[in-house]
Each structure stands twice: as C-alpha cells, then as structure tokens.
PDB file of N, CA and C in Angstrom:
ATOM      1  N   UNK A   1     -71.104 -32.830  -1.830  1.00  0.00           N
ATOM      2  CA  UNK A   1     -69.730 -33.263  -1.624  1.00  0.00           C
ATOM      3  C   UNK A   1     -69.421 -34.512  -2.450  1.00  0.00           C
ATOM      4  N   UNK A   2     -70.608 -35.444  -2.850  1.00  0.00           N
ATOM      5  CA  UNK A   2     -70.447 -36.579  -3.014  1.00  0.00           C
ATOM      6  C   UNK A   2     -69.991 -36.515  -4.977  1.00  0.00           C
ATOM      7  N   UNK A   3     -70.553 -34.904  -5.224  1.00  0.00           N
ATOM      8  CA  UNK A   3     -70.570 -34.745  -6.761  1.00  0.00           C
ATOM      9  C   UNK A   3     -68.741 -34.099  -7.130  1.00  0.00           C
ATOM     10  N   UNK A   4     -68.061 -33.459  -6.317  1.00  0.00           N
ATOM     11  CA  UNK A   4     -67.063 -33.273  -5.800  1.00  0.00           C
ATOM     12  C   UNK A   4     -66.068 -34.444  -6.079  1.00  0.00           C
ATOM     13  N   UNK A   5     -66.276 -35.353  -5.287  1.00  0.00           N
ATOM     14  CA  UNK A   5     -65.400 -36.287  -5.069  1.00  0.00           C
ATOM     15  C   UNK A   5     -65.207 -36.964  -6.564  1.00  0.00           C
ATOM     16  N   UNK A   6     -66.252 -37.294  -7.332  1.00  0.00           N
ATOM     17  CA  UNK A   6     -66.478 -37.866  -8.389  1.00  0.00           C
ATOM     18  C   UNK A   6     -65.647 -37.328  -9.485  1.00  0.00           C
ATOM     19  N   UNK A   7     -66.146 -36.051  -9.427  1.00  0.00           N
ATOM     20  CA  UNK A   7     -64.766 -34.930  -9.760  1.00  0.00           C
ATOM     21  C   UNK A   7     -63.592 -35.027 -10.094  1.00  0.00           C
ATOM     22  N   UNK A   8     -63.172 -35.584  -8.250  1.00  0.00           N
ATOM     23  CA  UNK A   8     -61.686 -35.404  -8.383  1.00  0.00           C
ATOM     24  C   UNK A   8     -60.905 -36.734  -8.855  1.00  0.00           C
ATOM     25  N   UNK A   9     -62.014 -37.570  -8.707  1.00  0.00           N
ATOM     26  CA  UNK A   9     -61.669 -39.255  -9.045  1.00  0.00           C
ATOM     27  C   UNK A   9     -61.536 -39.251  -9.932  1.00  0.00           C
ATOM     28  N   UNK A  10     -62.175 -38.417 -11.199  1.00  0.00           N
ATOM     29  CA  UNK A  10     -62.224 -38.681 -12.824  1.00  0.00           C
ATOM     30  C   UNK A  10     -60.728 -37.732 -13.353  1.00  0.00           C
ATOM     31  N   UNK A  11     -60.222 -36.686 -12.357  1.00  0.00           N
ATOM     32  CA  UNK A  11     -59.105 -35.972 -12.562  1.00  0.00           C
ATOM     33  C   UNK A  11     -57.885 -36.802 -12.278  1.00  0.00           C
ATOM     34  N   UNK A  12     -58.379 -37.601 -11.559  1.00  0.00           N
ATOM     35  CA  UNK A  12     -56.838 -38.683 -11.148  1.00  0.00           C
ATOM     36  C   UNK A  12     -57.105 -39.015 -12.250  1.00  0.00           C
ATOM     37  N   UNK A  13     -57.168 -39.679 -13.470  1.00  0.00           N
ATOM     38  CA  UNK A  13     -57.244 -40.414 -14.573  1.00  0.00           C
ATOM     39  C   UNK A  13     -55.955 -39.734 -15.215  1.00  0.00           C
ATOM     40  N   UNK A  14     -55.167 -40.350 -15.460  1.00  0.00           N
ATOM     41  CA  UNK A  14     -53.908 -39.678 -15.985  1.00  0.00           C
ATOM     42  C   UNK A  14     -53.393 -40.307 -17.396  1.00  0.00           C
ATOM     43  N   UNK A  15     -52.372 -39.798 -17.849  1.00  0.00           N
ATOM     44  CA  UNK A  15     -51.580 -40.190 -19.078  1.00  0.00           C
ATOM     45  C   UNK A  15     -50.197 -40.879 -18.895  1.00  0.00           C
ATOM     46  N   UNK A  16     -49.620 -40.453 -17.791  1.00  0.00           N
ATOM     47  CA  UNK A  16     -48.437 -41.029 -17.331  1.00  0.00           C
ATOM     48  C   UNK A  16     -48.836 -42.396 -15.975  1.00  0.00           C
ATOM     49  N   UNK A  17     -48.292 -43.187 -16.094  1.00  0.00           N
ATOM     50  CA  UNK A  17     -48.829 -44.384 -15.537  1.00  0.00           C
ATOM     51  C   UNK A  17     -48.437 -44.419 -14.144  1.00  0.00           C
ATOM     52  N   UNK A  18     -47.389 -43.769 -13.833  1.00  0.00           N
ATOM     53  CA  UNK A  18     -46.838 -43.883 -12.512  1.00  0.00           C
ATOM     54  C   UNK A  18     -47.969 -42.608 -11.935  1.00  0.00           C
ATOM     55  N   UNK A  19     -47.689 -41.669 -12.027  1.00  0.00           N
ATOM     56  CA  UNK A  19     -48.702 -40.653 -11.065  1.00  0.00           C
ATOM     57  C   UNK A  19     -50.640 -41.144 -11.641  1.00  0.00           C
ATOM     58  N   UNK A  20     -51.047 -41.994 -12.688  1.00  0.00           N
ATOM     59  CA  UNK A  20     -52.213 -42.401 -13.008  1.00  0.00           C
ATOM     60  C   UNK A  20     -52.625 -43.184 -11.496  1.00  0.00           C
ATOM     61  N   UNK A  21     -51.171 -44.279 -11.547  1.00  0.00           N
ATOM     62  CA  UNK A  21     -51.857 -45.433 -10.272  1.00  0.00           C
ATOM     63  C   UNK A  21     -51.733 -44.552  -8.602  1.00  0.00           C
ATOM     64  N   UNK A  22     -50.859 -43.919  -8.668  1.00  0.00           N
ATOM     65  CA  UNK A  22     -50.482 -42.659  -7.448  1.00  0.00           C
ATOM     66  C   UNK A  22     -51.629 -42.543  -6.755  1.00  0.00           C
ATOM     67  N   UNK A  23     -52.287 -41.445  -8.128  1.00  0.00           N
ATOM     68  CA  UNK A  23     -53.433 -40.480  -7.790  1.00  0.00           C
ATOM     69  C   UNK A  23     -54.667 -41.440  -7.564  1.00  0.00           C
ATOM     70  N   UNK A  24     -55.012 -42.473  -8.340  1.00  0.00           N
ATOM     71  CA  UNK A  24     -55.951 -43.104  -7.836  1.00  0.00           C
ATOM     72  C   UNK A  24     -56.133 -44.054  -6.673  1.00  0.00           C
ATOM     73  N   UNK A  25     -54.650 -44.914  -6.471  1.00  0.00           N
ATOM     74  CA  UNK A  25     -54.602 -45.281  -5.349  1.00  0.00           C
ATOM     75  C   UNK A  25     -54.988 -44.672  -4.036  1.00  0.00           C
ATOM     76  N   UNK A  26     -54.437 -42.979  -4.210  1.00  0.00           N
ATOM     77  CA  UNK A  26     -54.959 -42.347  -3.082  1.00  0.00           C
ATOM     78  C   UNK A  26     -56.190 -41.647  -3.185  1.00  0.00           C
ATOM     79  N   UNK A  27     -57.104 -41.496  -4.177  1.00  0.00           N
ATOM     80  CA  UNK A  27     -58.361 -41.232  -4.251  1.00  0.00           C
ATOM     81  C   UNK A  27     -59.119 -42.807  -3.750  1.00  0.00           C
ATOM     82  N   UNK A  28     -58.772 -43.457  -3.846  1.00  0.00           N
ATOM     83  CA  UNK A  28     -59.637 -45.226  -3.759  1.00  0.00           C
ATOM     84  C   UNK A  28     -59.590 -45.081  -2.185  1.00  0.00           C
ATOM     85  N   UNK A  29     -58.714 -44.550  -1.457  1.00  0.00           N
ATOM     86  CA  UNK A  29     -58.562 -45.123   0.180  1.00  0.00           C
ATOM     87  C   UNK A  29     -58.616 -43.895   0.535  1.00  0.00           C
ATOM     88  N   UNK A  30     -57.753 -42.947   0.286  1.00  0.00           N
ATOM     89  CA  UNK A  30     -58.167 -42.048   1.036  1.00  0.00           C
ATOM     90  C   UNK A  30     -58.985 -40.157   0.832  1.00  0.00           C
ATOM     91  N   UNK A  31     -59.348 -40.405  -0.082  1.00  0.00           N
ATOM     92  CA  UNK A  31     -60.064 -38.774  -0.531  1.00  0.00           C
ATOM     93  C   UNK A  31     -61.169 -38.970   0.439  1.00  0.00           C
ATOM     94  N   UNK A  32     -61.902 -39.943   0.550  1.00  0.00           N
ATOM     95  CA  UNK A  32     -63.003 -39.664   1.755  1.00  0.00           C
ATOM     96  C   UNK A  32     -63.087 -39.064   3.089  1.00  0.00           C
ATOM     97  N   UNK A  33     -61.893 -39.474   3.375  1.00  0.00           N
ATOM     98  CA  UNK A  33     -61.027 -38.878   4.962  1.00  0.00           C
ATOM     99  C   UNK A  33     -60.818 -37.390   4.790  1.00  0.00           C
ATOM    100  N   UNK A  34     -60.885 -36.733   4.257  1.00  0.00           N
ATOM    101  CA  UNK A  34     -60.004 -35.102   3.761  1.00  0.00           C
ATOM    102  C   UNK A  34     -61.161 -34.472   4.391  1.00  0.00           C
ATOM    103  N   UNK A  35     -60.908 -33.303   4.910  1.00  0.00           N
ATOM    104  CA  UNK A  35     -61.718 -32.522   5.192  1.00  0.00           C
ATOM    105  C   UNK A  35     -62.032 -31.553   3.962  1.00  0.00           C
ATOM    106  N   UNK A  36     -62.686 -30.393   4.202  1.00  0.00           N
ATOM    107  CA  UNK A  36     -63.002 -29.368   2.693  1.00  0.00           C
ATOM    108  C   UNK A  36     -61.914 -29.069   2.332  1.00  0.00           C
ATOM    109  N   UNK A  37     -61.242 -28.543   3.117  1.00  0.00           N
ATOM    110  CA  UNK A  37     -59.714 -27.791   2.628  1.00  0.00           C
ATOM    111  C   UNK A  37     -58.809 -28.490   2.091  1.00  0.00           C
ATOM    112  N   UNK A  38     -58.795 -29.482   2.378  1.00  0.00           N
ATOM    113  CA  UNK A  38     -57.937 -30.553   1.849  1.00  0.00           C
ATOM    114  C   UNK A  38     -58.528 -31.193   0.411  1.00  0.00           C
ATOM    115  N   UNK A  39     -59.969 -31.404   0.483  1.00  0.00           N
ATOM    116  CA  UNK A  39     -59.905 -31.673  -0.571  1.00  0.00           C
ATOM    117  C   UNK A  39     -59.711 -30.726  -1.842  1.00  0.00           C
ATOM    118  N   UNK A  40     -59.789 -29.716  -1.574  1.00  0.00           N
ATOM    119  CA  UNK A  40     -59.606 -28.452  -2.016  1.00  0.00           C
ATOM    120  C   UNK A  40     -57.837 -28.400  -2.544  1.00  0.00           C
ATOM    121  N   UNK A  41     -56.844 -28.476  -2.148  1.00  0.00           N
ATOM    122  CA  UNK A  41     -55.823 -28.660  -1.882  1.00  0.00           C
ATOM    123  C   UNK A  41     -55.663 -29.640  -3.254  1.00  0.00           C
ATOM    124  N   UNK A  42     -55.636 -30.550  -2.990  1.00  0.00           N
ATOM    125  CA  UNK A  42     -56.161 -31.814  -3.777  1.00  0.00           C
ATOM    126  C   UNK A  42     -56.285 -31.490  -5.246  1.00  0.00           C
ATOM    127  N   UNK A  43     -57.415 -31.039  -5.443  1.00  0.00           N
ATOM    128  CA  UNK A  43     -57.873 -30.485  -6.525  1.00  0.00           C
ATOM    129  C   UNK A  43     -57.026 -29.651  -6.941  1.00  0.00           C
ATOM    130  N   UNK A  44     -56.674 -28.424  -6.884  1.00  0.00           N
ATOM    131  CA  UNK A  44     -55.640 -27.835  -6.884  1.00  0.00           C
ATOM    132  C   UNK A  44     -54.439 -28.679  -7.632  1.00  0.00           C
ATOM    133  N   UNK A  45     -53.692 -29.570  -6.980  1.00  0.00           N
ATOM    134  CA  UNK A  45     -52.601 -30.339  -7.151  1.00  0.00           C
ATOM    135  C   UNK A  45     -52.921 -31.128  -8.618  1.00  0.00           C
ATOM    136  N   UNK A  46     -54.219 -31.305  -8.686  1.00  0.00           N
ATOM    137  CA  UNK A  46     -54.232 -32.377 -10.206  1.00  0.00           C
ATOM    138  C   UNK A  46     -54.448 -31.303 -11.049  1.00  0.00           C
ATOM    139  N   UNK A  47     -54.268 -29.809 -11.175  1.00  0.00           N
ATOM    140  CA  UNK A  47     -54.107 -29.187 -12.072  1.00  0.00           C
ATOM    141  C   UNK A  47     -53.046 -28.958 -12.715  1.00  0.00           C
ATOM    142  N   UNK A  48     -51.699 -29.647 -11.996  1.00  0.00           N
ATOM    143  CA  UNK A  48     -50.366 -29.885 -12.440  1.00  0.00           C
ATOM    144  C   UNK A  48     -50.476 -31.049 -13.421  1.00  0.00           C
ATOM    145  N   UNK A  49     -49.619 -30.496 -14.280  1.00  0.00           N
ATOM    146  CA  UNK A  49     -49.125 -31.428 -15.655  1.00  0.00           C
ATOM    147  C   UNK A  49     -48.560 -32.639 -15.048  1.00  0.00           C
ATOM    148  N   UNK A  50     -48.439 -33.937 -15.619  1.00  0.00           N
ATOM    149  CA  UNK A  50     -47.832 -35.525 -14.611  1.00  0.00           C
ATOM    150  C   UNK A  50     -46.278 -35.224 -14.768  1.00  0.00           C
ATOM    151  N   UNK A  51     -45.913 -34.829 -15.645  1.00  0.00           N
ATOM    152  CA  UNK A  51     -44.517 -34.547 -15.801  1.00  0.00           C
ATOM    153  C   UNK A  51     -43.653 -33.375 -13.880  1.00  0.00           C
ATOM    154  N   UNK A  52     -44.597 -32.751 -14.168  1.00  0.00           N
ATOM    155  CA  UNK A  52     -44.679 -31.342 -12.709  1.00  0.00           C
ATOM    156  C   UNK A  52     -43.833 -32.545 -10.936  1.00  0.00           C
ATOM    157  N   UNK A  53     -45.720 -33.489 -11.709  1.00  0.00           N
ATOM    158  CA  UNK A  53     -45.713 -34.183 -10.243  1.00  0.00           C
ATOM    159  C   UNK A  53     -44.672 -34.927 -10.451  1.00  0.00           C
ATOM    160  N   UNK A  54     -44.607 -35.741 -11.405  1.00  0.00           N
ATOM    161  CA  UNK A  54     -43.423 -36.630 -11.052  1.00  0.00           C
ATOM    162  C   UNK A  54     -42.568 -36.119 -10.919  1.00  0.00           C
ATOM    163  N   UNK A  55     -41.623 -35.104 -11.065  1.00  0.00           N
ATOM    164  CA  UNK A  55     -40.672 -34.537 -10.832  1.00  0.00           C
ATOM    165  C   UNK A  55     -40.537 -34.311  -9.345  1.00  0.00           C
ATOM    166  N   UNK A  56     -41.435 -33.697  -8.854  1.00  0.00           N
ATOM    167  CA  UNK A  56     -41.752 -33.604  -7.662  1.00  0.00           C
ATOM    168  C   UNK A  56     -41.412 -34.618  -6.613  1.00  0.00           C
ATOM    169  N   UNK A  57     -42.516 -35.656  -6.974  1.00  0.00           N
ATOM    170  CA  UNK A  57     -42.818 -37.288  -6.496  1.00  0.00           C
ATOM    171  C   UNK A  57     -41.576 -38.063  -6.081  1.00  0.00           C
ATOM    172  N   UNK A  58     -41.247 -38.018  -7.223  1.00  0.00           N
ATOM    173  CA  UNK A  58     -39.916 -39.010  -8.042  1.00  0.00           C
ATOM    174  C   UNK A  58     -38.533 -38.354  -7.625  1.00  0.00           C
ATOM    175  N   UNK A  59     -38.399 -36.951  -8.568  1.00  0.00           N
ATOM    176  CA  UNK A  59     -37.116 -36.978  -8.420  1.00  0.00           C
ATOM    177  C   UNK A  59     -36.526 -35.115  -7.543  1.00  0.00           C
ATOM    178  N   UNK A  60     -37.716 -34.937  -6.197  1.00  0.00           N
ATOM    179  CA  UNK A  60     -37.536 -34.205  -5.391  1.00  0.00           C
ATOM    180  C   UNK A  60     -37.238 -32.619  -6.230  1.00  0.00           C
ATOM    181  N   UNK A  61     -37.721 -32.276  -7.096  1.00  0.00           N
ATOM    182  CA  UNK A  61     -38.026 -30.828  -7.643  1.00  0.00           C
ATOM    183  C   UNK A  61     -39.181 -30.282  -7.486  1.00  0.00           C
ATOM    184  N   UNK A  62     -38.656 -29.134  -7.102  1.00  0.00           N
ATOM    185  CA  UNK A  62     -39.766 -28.260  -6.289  1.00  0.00           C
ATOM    186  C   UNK A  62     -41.370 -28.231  -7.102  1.00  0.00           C
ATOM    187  N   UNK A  63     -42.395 -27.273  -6.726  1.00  0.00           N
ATOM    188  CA  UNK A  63     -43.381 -26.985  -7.787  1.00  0.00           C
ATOM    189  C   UNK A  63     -43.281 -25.918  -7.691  1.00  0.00           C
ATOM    190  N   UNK A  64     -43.215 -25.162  -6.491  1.00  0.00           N
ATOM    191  CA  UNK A  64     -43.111 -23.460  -6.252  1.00  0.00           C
ATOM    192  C   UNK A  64     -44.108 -23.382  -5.634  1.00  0.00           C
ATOM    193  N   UNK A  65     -45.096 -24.240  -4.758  1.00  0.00           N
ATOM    194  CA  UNK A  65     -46.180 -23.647  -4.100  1.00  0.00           C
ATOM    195  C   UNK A  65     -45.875 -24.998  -2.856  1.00  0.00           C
ATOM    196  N   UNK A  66     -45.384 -23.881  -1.408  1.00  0.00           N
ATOM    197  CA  UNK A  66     -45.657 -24.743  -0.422  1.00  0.00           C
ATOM    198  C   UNK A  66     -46.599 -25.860   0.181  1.00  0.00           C
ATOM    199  N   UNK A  67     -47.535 -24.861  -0.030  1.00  0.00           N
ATOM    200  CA  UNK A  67     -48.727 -26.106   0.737  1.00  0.00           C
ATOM    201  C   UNK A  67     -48.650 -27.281  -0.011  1.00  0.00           C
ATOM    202  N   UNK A  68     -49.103 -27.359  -1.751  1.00  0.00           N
ATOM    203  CA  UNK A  68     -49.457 -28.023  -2.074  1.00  0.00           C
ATOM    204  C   UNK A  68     -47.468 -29.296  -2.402  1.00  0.00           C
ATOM    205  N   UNK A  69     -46.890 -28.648  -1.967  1.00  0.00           N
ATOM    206  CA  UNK A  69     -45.309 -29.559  -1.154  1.00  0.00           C
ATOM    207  C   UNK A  69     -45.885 -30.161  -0.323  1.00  0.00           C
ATOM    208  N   UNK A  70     -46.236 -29.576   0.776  1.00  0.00           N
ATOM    209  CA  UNK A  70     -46.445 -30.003   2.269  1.00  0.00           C
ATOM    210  C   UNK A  70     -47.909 -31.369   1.847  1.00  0.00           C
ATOM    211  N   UNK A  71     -48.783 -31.050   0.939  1.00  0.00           N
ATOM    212  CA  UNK A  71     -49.986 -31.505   0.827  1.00  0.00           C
ATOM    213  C   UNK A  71     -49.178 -33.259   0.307  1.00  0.00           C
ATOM    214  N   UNK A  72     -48.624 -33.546  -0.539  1.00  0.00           N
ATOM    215  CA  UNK A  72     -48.232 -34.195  -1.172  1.00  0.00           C
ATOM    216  C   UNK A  72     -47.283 -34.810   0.128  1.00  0.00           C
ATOM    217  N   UNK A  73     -46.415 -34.399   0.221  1.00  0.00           N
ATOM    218  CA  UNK A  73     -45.385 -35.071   0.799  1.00  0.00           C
ATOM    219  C   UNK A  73     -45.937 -35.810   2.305  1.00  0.00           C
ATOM    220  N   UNK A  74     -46.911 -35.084   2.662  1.00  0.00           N
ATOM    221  CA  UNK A  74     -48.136 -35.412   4.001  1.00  0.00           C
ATOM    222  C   UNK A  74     -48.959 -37.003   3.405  1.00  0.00           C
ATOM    223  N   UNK A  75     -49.402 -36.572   2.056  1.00  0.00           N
ATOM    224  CA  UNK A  75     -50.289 -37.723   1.984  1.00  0.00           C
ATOM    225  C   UNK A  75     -50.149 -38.503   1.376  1.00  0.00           C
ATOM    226  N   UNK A  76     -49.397 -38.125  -0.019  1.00  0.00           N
ATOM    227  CA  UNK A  76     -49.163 -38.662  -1.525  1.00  0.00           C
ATOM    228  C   UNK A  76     -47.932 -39.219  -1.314  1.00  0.00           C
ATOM    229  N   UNK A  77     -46.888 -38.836  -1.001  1.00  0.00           N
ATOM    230  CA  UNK A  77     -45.677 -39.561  -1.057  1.00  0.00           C
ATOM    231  C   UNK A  77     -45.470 -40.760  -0.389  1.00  0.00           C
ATOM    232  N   UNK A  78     -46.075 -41.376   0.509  1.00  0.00           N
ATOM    233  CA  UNK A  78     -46.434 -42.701   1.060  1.00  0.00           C
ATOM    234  C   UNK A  78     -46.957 -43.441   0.125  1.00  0.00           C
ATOM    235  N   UNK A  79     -47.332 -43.128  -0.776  1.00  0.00           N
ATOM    236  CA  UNK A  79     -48.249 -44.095  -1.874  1.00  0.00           C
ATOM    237  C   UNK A  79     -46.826 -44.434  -3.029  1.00  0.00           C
ATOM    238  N   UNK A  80     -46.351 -43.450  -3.194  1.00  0.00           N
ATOM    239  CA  UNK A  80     -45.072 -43.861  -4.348  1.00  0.00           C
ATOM    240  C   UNK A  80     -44.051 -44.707  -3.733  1.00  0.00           C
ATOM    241  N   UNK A  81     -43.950 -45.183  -2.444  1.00  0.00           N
ATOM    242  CA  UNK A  81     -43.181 -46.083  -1.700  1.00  0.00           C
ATOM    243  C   UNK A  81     -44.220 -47.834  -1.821  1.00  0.00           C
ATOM    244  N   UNK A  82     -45.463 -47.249  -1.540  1.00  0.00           N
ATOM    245  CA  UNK A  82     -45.781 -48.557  -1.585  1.00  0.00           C
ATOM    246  C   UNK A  82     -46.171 -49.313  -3.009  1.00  0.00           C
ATOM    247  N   UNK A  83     -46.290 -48.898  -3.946  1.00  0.00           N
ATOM    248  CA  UNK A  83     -46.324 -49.455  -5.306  1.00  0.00           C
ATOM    249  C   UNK A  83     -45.176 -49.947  -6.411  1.00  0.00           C
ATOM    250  N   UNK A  84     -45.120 -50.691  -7.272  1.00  0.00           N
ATOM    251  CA  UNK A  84     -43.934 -50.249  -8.213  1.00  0.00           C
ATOM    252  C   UNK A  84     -44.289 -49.160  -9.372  1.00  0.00           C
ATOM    253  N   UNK A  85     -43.696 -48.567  -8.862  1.00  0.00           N
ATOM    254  CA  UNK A  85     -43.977 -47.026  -9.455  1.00  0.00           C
ATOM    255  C   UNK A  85     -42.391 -46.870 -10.150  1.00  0.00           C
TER     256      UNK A  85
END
C-alpha cells in the first residue's frame, strides 16, 4: 500500500499550479485516511488532464463520471477554498 501511495503522490505533481498545490495539499494530509476504494477513486481522478479538473474545481463543469464528482466535491473541493488558488 505504502508503494501505492508514493504513486499517487508523484501523480499529484502537476503543470498547472492551482490543481499542482490542490492535489498535493490533499495527498500531504489526507491520502492516508482513504480506504482502498477511495484511493482507487483517487487515482482514477489524476488521470484527468489539469485543464478537466479545473474546470470542474473552479468553474463547476461537469467531467461526465459521477463518482469521481461526488469523490472530489466530498474531499477535494474543501482544499480549493482553503488556499489562494
């Protein structure tokens, strides 16, 4: 699990600066907490282009896949409130 996580930490590494500090902010505090499925979920979600998420994030356009809506807006969207993003 621990080779996993490392994984998904090196996938937060981004090109766009706002979803870069996002994704790692919430890999730094909370990817440890996730159960399998979630982190699973997770993973999943950083296979979206930063342009996807921010749209998403930022300016409330869909992706076309519920969960990973529900996944984001559950965990990730608390993080774009607390930064200057």
């Amino acid at each position: 699990m621990n080779e996993e996580i490392n994984r998904i930490q090196w996938k937060c590494r981004r090109g766009m600066r706002e979803i870069d500090l996002l994704l790692r902010e919430f890999s730094r505090t909370s990817l440890k907490n996730l159960d399998k499925k979630d982190i699973n979920i997770f993973s999943q979600i950083l296979d979206y282009d930063d342009q996807k998420l921010y749209d998403f994030i930022f300016k409330n356009e869909k992706l076309g896949n519920r969960v990973h809506e529900n996944f984001i807006l559950l965990h990730l969207k608390k993080f774009s409130h607390q930064g200057n993003f």
